[in-house]
C-alpha atoms as a PDB file:
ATOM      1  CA  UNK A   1     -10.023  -3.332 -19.162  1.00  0.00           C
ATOM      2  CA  UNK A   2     -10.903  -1.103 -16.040  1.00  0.00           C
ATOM      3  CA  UNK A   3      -9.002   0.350 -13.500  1.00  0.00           C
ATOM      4  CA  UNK A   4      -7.928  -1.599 -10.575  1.00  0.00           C
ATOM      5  CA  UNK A   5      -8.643  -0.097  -7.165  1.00  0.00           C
ATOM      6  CA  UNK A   6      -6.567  -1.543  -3.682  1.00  0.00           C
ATOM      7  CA  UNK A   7      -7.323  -0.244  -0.405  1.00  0.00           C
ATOM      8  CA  UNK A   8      -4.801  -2.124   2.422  1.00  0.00           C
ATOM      9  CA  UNK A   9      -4.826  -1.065   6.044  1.00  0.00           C
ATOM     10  CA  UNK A  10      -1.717  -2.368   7.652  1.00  0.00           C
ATOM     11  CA  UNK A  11      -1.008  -2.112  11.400  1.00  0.00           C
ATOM     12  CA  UNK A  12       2.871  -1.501  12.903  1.00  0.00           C
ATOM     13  CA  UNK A  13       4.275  -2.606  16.319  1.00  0.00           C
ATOM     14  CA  UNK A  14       3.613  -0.019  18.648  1.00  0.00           C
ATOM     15  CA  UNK A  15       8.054   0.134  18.652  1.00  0.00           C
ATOM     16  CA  UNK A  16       8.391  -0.295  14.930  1.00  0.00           C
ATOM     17  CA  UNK A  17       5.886   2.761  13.917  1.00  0.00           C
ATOM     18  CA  UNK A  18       8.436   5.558  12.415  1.00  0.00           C
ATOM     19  CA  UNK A  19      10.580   2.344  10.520  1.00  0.00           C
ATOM     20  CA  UNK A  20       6.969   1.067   8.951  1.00  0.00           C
ATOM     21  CA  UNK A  21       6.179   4.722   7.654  1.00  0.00           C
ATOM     22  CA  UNK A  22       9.990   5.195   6.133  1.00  0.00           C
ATOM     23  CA  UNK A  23       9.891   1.776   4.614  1.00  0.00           C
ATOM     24  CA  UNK A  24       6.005   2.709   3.278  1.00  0.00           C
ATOM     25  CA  UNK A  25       7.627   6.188   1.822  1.00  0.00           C
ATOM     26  CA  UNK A  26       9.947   4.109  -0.307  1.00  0.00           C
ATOM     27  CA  UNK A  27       7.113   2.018  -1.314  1.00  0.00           C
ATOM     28  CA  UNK A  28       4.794   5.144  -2.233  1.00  0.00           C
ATOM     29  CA  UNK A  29       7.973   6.847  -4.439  1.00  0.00           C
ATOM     30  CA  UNK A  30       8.924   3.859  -5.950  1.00  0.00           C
ATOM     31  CA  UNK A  31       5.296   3.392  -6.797  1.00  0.00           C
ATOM     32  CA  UNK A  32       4.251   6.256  -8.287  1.00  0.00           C
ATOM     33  CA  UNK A  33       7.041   5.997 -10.516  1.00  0.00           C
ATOM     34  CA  UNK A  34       5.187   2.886 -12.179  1.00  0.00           C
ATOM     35  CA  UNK A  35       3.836   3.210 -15.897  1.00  0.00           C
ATOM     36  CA  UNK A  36       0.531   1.378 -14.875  1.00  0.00           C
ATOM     37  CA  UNK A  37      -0.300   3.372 -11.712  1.00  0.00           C
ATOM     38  CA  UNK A  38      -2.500   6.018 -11.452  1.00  0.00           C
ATOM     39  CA  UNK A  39      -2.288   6.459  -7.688  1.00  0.00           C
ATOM     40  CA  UNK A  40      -0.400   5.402  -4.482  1.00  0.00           C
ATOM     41  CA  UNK A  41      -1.749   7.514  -1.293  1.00  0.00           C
ATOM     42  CA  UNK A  42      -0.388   6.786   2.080  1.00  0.00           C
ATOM     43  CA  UNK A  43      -2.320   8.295   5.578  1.00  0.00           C
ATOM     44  CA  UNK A  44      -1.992   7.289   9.249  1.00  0.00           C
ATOM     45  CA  UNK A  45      -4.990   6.624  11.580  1.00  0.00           C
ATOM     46  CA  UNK A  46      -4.168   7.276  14.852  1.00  0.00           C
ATOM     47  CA  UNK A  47      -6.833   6.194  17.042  1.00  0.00           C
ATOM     48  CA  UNK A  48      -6.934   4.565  21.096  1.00  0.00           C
ATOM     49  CA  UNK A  49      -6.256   1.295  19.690  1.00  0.00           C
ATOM     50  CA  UNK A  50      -3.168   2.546  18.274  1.00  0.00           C
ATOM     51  CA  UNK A  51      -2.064   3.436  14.826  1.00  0.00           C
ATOM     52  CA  UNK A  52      -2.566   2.077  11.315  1.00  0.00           C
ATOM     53  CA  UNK A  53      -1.280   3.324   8.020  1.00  0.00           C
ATOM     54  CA  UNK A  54      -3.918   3.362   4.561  1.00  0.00           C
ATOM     55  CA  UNK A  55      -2.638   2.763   1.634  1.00  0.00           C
ATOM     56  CA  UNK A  56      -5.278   3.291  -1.328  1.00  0.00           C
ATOM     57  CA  UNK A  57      -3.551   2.237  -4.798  1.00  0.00           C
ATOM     58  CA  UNK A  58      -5.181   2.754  -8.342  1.00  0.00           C
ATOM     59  CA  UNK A  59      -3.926   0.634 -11.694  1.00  0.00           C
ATOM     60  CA  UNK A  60      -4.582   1.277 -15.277  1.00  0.00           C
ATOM     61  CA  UNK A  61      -5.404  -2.756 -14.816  1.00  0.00           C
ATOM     62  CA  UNK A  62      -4.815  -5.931 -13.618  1.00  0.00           C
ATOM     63  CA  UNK A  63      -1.507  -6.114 -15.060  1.00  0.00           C
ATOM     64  CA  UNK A  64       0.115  -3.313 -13.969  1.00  0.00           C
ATOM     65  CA  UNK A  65      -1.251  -4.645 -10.558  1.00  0.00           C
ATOM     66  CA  UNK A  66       0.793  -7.696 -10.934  1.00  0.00           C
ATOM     67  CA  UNK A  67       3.826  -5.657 -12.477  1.00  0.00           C
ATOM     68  CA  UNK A  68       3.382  -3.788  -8.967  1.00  0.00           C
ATOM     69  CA  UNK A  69       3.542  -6.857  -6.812  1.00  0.00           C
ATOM     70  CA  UNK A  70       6.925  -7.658  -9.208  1.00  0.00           C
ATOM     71  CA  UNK A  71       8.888  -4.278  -8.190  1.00  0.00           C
ATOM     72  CA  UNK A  72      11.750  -4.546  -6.312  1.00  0.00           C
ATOM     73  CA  UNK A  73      10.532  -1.688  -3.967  1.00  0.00           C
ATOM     74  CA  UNK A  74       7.644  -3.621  -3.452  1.00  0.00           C
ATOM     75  CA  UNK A  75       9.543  -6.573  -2.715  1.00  0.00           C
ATOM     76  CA  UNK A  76      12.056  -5.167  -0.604  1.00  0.00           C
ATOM     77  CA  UNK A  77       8.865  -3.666   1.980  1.00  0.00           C
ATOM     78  CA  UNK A  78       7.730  -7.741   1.528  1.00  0.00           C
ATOM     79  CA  UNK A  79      10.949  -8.939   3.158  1.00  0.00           C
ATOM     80  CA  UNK A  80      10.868  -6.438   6.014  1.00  0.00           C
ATOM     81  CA  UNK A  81       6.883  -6.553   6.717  1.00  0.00           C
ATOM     82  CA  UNK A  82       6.841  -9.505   8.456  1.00  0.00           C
ATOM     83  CA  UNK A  83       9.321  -8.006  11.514  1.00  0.00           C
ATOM     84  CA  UNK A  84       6.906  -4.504  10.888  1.00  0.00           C
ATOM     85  CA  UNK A  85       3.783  -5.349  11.293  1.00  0.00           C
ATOM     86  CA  UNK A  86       1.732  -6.737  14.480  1.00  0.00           C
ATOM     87  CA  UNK A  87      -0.827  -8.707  12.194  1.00  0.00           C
ATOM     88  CA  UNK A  88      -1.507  -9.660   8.790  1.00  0.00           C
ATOM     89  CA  UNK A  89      -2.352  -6.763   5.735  1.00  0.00           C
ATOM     90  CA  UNK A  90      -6.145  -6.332   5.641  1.00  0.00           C
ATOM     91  CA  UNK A  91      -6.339  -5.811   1.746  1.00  0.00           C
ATOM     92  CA  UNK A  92      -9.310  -5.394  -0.792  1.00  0.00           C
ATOM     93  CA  UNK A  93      -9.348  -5.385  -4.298  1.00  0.00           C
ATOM     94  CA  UNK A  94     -12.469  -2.937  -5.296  1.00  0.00           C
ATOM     95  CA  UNK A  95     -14.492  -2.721  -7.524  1.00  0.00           C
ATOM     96  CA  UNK A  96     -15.024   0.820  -8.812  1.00  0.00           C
ATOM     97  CA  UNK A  97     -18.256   2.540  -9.360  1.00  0.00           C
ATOM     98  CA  UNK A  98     -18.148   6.345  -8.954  1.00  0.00           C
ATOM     99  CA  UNK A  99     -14.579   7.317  -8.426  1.00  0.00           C
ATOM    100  CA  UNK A 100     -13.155  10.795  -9.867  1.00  0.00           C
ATOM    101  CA  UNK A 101      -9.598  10.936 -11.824  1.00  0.00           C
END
């Protein structure tokens, strides 16, 4: 078994900015709180096109990635996304190569 890696990029309504990043913070706590993850990391990209938050997640393994998805901080930021978020999560599973930690 190897470490999981998750990168997902997820853009706000240009209105619903400062409510996306308070529901993410409850996300990242609850997170990191999780036997099976190693690491939750939340940043903001502001750029012209406006702003999208990073969130790069790493898992002892695939099953503490699916204990994750079963968290009811996770699925409390599920039921609100939809009303956040101006398009669909861009996520990737990775596969890791080099990574430190």
């Amino acid at each position: 078994m190897s470490p999981v890696s998750v990168h997902a990029i997820l853009t706000p309504h240009a209105d619903k900015v400062a409510q996306t990043e308070a529901e993410l913070r409850k996300v990242v706590h609850g997170s990191r709180q999780e036997p099976g993850n190693l690491r939750y990391d939340l940043s903001r990209e502001d750029s012209p096109a406006g702003i999208r938050f990073h969130i790069s997640e790493r898992y002892r393994d695939e099953a503490a990635v699916e204990a994750h998805r079963a968290t009811a901080h996770y699925q409390a930021y599920r039921a609100v996304a939809p009303d956040l978020l101006s398009r669909a999560p861009e996520v990737s599973i990775l596969e890791e190569i080099d990574v430190v930690g």
